[in-house]
N, C-alpha and C. Protein backbone atom coordinates (compact mmCIF):
# COMPACT_ATOMS: atom_id res chain seq x y z
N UNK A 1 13.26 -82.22 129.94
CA UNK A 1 12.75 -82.15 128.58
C UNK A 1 13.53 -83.12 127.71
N UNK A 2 13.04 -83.73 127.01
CA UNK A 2 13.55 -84.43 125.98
C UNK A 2 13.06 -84.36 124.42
N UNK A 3 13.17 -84.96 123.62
CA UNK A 3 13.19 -84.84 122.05
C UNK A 3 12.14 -86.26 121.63
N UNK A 4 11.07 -86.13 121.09
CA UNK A 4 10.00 -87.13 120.27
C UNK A 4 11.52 -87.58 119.16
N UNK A 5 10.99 -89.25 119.78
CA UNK A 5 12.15 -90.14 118.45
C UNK A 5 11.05 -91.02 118.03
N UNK A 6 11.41 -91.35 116.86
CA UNK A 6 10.42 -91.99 115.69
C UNK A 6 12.03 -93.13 114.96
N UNK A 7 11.16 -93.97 114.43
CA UNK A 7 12.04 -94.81 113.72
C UNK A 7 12.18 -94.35 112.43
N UNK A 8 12.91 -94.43 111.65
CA UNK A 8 13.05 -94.37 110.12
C UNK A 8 12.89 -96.03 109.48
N UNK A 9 11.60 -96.22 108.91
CA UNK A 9 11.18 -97.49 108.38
C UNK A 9 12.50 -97.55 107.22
N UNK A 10 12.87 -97.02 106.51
CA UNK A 10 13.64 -97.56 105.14
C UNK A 10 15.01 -98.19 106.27
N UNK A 11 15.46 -97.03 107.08
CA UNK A 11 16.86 -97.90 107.69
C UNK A 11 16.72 -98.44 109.40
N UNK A 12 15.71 -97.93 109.49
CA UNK A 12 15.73 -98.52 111.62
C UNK A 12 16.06 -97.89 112.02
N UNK A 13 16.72 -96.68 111.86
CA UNK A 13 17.52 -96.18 112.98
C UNK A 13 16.44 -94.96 113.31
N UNK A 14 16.81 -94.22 114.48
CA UNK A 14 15.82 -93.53 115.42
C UNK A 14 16.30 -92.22 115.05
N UNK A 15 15.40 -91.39 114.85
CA UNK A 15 15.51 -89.88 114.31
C UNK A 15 14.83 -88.82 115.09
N UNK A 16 15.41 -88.02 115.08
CA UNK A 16 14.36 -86.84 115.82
C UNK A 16 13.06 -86.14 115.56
N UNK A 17 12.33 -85.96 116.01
CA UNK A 17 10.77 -85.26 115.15
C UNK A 17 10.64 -83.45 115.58
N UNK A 18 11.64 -83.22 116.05
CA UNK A 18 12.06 -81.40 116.12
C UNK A 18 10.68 -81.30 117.61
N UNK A 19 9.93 -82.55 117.82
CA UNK A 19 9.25 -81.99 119.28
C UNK A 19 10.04 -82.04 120.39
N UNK A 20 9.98 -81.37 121.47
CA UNK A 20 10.42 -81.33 122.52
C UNK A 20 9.43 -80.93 123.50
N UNK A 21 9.51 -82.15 124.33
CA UNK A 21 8.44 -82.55 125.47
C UNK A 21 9.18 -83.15 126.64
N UNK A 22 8.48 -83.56 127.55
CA UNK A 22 8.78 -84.41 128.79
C UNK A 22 8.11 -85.84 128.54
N UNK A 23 8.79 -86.49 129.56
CA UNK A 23 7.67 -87.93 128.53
C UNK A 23 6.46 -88.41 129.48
N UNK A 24 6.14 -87.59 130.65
CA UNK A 24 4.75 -87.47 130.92
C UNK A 24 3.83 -86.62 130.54
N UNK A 25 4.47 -85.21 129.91
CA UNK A 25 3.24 -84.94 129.20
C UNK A 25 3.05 -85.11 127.79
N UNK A 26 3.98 -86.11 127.28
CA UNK A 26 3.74 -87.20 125.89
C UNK A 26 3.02 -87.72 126.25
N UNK A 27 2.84 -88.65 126.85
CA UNK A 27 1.75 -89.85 127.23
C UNK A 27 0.47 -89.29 127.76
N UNK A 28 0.80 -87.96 127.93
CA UNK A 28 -0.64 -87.61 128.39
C UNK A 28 -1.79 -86.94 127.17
N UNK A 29 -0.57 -86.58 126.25
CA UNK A 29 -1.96 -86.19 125.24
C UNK A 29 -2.32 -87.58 123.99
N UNK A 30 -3.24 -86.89 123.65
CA UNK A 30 -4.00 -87.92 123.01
C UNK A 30 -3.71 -88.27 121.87
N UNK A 31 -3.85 -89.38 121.17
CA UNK A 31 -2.79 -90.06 120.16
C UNK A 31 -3.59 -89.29 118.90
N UNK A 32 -2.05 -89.12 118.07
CA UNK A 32 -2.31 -88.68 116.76
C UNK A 32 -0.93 -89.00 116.01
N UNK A 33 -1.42 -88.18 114.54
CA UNK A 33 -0.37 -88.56 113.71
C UNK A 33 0.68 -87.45 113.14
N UNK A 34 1.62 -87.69 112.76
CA UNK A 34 2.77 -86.02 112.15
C UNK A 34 3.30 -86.74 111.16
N UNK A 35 4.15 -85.90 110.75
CA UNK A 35 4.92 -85.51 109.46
C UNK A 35 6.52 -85.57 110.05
N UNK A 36 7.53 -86.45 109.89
CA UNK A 36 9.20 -85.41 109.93
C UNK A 36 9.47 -86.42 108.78
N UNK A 37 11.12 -85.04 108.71
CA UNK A 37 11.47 -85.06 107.76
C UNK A 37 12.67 -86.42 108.11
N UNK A 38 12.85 -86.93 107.25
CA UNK A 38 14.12 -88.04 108.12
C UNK A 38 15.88 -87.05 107.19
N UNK A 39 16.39 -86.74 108.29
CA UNK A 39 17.71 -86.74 107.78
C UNK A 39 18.65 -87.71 107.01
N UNK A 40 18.31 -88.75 107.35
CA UNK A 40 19.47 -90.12 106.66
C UNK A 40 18.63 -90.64 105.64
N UNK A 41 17.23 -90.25 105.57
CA UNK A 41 16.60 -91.32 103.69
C UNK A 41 16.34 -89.96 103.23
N UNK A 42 16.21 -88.49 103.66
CA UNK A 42 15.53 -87.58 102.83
C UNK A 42 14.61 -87.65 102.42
N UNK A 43 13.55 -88.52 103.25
CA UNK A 43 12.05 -88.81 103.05
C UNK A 43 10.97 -87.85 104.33
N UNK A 44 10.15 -87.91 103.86
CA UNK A 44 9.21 -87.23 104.89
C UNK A 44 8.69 -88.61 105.46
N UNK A 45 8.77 -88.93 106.57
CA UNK A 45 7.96 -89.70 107.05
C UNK A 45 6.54 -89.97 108.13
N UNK A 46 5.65 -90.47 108.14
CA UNK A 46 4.58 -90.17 108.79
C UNK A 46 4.24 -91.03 109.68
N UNK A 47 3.85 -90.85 110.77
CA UNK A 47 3.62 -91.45 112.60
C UNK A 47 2.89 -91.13 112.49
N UNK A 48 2.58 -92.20 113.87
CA UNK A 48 1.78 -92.59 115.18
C UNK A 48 2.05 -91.87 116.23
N UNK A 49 1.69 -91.69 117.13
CA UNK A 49 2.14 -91.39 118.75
C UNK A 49 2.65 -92.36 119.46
N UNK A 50 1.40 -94.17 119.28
CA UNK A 50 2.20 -94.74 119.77
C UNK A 50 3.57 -95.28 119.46
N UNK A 51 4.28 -94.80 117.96
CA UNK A 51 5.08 -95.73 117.54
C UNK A 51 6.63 -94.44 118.15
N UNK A 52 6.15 -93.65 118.59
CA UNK A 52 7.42 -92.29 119.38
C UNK A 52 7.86 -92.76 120.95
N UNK A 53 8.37 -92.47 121.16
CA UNK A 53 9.08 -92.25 122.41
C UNK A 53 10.05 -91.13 122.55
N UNK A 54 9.68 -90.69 123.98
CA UNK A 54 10.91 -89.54 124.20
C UNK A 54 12.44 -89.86 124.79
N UNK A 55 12.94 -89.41 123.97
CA UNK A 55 14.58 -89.65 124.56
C UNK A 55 15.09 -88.56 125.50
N UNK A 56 15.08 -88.26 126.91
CA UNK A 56 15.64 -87.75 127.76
C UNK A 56 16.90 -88.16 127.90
N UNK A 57 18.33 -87.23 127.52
CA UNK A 57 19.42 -87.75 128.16
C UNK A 57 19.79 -87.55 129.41
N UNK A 58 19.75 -88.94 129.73
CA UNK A 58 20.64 -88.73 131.15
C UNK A 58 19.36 -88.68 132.18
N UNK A 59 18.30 -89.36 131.63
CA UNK A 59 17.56 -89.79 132.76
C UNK A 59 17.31 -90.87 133.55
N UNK A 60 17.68 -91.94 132.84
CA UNK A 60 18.17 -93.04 133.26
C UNK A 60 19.34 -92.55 134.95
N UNK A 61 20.34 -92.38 134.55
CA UNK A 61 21.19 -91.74 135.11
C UNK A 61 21.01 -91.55 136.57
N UNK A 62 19.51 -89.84 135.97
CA UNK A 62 19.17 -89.34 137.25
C UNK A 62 18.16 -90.18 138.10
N UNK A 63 17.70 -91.18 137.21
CA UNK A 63 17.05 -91.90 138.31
C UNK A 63 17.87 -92.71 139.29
N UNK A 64 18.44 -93.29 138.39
CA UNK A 64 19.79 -94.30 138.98
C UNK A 64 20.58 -93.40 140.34
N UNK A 65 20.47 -92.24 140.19
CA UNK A 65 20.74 -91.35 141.48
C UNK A 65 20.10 -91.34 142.17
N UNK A 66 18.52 -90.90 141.51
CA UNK A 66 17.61 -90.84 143.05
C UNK A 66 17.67 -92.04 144.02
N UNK A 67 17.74 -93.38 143.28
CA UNK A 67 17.50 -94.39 143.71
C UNK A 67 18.57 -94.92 145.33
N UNK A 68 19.67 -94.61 144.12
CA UNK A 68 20.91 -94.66 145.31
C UNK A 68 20.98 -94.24 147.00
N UNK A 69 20.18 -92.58 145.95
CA UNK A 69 20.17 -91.76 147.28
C UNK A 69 18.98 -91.86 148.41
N UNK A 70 18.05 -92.77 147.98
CA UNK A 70 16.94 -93.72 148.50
C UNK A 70 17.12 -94.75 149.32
N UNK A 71 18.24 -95.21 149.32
CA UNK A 71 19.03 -96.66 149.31
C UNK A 71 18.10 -97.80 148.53
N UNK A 72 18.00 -97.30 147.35
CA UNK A 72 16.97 -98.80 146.75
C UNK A 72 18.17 -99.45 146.10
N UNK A 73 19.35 -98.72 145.90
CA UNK A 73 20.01 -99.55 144.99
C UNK A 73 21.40 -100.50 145.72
């Protein structure tokens, strides 16, 4: 599971949107738009689907393991 990140247009930096998903069944539903609140401008800001991505920590990681343990790496 990971956390829907959205950009904050006033500063760039990447914020959380309080969803928590996997990031195949992000991509699997169908595009729309939300509401978060941004912590660092105190603005509500409003998305896309495509403009989110999910941040899984430490999946990188676990792939980088499977891989190993594959011998791909």
């Amino acid at each position: 599971m990971g956390m829907v990140m959205v950009r904050c247009p006033q500063t760039g930096r990447a914020i959380p949107t309080g969803i928590k998903i996997d990031r195949e069944s992000f991509q699997r539903r169908p595009v729309f738009y939300s509401r978060t609140h941004c912590p660092t401008c105190q603005i509500d800001h409003t998305w896309f689907a495509q403009e989110a991505w999910v941040h899984e920590p430490g999946r990188m990681a676990r792939l980088a393991s499977d891989d190993s343990l594959m011998g791909r790496i």
